[in-house]
PDB file of N, CA and C in Angstrom:
ATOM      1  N   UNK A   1       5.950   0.951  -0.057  1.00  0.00           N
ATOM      2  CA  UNK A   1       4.818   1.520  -0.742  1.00  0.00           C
ATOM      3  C   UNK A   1       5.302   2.539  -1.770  1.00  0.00           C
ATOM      4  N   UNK A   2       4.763   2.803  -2.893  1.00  0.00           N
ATOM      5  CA  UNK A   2       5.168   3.791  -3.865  1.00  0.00           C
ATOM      6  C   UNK A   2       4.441   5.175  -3.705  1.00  0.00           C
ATOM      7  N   UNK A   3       4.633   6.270  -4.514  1.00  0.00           N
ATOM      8  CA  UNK A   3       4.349   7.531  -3.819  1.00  0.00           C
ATOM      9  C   UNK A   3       2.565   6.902  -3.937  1.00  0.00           C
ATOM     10  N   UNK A   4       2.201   7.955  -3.751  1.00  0.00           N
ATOM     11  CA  UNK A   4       0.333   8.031  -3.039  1.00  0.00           C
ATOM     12  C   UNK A   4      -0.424   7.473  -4.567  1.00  0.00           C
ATOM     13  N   UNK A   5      -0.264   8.959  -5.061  1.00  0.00           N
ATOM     14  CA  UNK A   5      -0.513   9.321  -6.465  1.00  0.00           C
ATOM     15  C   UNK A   5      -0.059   7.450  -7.310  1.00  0.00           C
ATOM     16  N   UNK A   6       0.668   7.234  -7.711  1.00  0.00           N
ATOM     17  CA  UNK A   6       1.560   6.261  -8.502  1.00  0.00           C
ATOM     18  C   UNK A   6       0.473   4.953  -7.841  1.00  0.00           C
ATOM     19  N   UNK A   7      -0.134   4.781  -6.583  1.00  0.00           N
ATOM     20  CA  UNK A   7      -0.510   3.818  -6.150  1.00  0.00           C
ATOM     21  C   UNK A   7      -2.096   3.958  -6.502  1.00  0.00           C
ATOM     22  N   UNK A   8      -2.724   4.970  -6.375  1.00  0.00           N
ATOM     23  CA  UNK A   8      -3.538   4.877  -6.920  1.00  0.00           C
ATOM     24  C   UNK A   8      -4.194   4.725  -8.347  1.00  0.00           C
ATOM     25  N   UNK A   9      -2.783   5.129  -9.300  1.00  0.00           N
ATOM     26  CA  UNK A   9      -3.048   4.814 -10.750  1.00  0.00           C
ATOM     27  C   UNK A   9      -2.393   3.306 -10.807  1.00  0.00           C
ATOM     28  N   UNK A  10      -2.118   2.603  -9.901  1.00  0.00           N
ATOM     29  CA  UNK A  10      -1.783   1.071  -9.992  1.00  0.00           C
ATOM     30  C   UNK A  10      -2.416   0.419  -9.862  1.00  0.00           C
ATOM     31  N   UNK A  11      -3.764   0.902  -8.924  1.00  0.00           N
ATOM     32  CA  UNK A  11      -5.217  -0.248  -8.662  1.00  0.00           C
ATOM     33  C   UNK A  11      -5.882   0.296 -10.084  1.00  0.00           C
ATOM     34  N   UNK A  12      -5.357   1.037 -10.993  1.00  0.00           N
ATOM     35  CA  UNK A  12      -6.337   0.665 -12.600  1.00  0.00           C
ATOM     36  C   UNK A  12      -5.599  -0.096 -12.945  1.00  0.00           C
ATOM     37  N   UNK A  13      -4.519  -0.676 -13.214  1.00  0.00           N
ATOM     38  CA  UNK A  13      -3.849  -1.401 -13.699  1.00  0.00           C
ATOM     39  C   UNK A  13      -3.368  -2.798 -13.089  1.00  0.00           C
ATOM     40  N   UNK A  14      -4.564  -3.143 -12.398  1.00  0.00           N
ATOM     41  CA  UNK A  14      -4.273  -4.774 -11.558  1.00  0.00           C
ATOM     42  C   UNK A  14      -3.900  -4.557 -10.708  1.00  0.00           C
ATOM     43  N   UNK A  15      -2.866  -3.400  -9.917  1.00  0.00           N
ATOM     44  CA  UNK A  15      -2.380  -3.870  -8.429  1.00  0.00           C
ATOM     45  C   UNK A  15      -4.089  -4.248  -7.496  1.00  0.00           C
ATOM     46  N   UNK A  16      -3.491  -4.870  -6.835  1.00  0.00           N
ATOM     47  CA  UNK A  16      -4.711  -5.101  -5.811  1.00  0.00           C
ATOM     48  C   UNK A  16      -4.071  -5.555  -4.472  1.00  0.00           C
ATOM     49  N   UNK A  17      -2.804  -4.900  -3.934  1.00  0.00           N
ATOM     50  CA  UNK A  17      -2.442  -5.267  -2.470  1.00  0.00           C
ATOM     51  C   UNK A  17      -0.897  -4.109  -2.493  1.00  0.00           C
ATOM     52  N   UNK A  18      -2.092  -3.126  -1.867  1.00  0.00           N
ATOM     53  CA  UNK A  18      -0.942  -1.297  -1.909  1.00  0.00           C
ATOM     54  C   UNK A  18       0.122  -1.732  -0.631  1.00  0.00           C
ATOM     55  N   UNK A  19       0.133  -2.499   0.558  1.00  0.00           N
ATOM     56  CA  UNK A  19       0.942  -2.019   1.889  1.00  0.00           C
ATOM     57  C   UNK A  19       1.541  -3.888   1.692  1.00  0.00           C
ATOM     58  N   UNK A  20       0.509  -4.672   1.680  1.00  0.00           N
ATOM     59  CA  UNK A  20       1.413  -6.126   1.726  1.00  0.00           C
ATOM     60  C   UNK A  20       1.416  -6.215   3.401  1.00  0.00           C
ATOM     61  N   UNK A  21       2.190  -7.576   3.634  1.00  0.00           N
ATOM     62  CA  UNK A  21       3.161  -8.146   4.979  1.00  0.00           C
ATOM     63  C   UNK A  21       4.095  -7.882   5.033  1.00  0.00           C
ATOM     64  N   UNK A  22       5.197  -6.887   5.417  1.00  0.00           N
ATOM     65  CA  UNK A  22       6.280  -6.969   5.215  1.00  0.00           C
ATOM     66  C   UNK A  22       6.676  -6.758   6.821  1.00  0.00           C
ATOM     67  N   UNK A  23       8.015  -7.558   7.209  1.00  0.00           N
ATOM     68  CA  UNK A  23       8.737  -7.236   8.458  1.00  0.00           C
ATOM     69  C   UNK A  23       9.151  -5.980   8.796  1.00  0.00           C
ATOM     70  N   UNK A  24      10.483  -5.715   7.718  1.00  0.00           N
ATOM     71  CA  UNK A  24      11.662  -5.401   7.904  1.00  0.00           C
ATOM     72  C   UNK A  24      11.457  -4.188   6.885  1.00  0.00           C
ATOM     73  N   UNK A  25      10.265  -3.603   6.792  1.00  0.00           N
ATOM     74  CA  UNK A  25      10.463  -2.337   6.124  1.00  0.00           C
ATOM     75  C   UNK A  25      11.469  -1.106   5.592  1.00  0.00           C
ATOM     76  N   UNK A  26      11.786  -1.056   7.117  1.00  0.00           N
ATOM     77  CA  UNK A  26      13.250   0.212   7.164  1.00  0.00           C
ATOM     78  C   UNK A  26      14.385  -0.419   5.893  1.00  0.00           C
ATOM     79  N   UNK A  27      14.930  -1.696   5.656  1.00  0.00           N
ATOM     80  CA  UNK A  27      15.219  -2.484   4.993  1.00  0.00           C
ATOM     81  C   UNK A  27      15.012  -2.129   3.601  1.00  0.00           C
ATOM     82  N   UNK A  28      13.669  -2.768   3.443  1.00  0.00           N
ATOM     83  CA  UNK A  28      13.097  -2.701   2.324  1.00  0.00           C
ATOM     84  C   UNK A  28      12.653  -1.266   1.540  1.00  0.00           C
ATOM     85  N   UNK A  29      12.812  -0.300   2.239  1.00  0.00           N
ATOM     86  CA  UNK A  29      12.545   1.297   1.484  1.00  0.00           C
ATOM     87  C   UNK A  29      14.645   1.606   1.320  1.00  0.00           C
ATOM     88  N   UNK A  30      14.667   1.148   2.063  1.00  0.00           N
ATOM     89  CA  UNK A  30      16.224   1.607   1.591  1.00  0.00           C
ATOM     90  C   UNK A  30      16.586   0.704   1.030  1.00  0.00           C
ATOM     91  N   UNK A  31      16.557  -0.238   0.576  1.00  0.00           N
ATOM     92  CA  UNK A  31      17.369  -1.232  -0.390  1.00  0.00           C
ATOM     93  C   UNK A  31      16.301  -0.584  -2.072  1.00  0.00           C
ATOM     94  N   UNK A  32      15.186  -0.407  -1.930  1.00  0.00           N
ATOM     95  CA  UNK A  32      14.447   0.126  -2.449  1.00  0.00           C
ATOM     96  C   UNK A  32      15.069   1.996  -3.425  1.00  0.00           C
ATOM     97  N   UNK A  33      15.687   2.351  -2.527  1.00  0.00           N
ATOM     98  CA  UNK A  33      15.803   3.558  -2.696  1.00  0.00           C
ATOM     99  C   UNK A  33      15.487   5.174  -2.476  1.00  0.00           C
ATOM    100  N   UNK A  34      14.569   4.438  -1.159  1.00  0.00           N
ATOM    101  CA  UNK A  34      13.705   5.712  -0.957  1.00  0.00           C
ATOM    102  C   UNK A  34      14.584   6.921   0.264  1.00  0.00           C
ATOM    103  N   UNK A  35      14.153   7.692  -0.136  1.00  0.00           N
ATOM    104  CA  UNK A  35      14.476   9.084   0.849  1.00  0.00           C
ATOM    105  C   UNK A  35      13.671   9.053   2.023  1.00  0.00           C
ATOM    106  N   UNK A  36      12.758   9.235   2.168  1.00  0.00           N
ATOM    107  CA  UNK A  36      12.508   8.363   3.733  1.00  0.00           C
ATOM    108  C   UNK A  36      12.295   7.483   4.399  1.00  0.00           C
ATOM    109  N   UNK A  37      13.152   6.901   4.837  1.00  0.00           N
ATOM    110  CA  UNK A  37      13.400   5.931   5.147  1.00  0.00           C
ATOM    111  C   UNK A  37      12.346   4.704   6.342  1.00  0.00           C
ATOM    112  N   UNK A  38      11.145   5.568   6.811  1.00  0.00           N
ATOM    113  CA  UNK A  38      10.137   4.923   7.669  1.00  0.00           C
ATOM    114  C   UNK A  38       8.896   5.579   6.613  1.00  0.00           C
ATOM    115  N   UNK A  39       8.557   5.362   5.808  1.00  0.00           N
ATOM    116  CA  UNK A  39       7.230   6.229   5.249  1.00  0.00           C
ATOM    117  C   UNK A  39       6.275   5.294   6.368  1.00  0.00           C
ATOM    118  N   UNK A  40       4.884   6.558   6.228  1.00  0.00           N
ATOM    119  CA  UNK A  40       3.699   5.421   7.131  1.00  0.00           C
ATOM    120  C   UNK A  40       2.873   6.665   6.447  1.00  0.00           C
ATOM    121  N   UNK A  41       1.721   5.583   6.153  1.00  0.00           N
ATOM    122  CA  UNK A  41       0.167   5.782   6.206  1.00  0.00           C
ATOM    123  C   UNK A  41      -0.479   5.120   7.253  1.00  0.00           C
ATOM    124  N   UNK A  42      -1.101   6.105   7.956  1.00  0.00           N
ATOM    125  CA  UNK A  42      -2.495   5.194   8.619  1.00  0.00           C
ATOM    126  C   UNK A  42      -3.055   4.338   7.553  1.00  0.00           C
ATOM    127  N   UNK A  43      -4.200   2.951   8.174  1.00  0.00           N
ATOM    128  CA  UNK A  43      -5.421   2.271   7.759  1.00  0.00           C
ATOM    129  C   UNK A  43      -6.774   3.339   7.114  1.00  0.00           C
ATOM    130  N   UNK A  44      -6.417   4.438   7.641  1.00  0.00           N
ATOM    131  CA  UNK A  44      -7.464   5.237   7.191  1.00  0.00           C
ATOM    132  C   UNK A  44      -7.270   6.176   5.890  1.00  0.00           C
ATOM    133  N   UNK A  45      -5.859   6.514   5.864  1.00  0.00           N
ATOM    134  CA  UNK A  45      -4.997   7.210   5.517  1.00  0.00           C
ATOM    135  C   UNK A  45      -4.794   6.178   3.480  1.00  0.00           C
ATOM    136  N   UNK A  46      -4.619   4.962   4.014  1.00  0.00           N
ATOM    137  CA  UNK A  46      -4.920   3.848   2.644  1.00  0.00           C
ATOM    138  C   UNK A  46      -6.396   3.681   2.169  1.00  0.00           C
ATOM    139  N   UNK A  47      -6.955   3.542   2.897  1.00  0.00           N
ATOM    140  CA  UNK A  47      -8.677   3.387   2.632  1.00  0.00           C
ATOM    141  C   UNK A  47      -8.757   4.919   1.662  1.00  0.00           C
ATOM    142  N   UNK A  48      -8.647   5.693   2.282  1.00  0.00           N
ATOM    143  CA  UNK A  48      -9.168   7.106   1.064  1.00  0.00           C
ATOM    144  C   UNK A  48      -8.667   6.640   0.085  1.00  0.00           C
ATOM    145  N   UNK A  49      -7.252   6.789   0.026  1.00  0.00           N
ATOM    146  CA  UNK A  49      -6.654   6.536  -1.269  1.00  0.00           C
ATOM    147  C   UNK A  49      -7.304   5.715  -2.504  1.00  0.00           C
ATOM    148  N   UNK A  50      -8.000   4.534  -2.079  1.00  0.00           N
ATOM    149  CA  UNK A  50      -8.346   3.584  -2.507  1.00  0.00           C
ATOM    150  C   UNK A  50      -9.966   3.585  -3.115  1.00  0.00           C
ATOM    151  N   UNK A  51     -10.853   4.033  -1.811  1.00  0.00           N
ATOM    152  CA  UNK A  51     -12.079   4.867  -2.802  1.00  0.00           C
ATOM    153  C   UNK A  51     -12.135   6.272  -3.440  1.00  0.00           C
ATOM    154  N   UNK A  52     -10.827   7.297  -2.830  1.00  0.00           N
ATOM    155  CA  UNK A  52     -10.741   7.972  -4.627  1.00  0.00           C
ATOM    156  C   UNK A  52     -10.322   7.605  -5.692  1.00  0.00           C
ATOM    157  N   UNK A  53      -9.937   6.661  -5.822  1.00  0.00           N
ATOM    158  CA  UNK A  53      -9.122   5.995  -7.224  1.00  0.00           C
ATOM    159  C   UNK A  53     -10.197   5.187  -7.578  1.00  0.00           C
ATOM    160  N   UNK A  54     -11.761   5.270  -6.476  1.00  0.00           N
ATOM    161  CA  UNK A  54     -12.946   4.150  -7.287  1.00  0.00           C
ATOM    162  C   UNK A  54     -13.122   2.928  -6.909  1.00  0.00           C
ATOM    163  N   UNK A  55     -12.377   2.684  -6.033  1.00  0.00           N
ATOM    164  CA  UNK A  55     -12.371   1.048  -5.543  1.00  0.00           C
ATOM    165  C   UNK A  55     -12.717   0.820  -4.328  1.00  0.00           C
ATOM    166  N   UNK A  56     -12.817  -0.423  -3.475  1.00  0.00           N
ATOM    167  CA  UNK A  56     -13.268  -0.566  -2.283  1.00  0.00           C
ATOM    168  C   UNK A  56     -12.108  -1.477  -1.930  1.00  0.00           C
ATOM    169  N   UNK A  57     -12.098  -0.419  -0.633  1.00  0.00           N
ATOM    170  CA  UNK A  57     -10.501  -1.334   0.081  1.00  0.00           C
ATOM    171  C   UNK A  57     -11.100  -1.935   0.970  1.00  0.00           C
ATOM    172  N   UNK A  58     -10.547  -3.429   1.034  1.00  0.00           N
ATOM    173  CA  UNK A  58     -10.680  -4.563   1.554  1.00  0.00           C
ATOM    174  C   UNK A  58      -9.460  -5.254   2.510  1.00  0.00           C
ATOM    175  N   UNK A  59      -9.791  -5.277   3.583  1.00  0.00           N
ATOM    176  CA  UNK A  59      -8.667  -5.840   4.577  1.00  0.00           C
ATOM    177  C   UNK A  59      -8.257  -7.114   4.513  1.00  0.00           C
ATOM    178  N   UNK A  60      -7.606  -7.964   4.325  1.00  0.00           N
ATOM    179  CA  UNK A  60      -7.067  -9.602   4.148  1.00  0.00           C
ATOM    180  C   UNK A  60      -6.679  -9.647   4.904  1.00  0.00           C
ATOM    181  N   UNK A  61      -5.795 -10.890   5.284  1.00  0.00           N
ATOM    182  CA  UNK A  61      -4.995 -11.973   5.721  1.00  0.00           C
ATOM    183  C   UNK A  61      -3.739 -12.100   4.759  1.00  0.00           C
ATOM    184  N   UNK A  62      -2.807 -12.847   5.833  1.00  0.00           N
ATOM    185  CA  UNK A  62      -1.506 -13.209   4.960  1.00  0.00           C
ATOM    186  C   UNK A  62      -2.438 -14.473   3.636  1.00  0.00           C
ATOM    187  N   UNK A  63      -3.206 -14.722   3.835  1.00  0.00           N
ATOM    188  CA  UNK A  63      -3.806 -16.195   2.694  1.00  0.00           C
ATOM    189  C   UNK A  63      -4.887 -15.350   2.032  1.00  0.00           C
ATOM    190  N   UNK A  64      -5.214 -14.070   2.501  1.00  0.00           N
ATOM    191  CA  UNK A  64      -6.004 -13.403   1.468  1.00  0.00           C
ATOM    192  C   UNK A  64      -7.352 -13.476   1.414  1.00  0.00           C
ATOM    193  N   UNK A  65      -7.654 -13.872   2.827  1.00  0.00           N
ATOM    194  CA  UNK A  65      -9.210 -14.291   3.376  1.00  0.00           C
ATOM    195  C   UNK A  65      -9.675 -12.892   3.495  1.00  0.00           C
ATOM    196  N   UNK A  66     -10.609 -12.191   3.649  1.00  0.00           N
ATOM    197  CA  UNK A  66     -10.962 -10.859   3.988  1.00  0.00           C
ATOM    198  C   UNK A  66     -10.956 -11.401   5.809  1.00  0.00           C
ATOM    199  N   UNK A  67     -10.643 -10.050   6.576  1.00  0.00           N
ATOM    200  CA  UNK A  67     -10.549  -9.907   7.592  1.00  0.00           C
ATOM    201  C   UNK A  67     -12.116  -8.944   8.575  1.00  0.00           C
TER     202      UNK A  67
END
């Protein structure tokens, strides 16, 4: 995930899937580059993010069905 801030100015600009499926996270932030190495947001913790930036967060599926 990218910092908080950066993610919320990405759902103006088309992102539309902030956390994804991913396994192997620990992996992926350090191959990535990040300094901490487990970041976590709660489900609740993403949802704000998402209607202060104006939008309505929506839960999917790996196929992108709403959940």
């Amino acid at each position: 995930m990218t910092g908080k801030v950066t993610a919320q100015l990405s759902l103006s600009f088309g992102t539309d899937d902030l956390d994804g499926t991913i396994d192997d996270t620990t992996r992926i932030y350090s191959m990535a580059g990040a300094e901490e190495q487990n970041p976590a947001m709660t489900t609740a913790e993403i949802c704000r993010l998402i209607r202060e930036a104006g939008f309505e967060p929506i839960e999917r599926d790996s196929l992108y069905n709403r959940i």
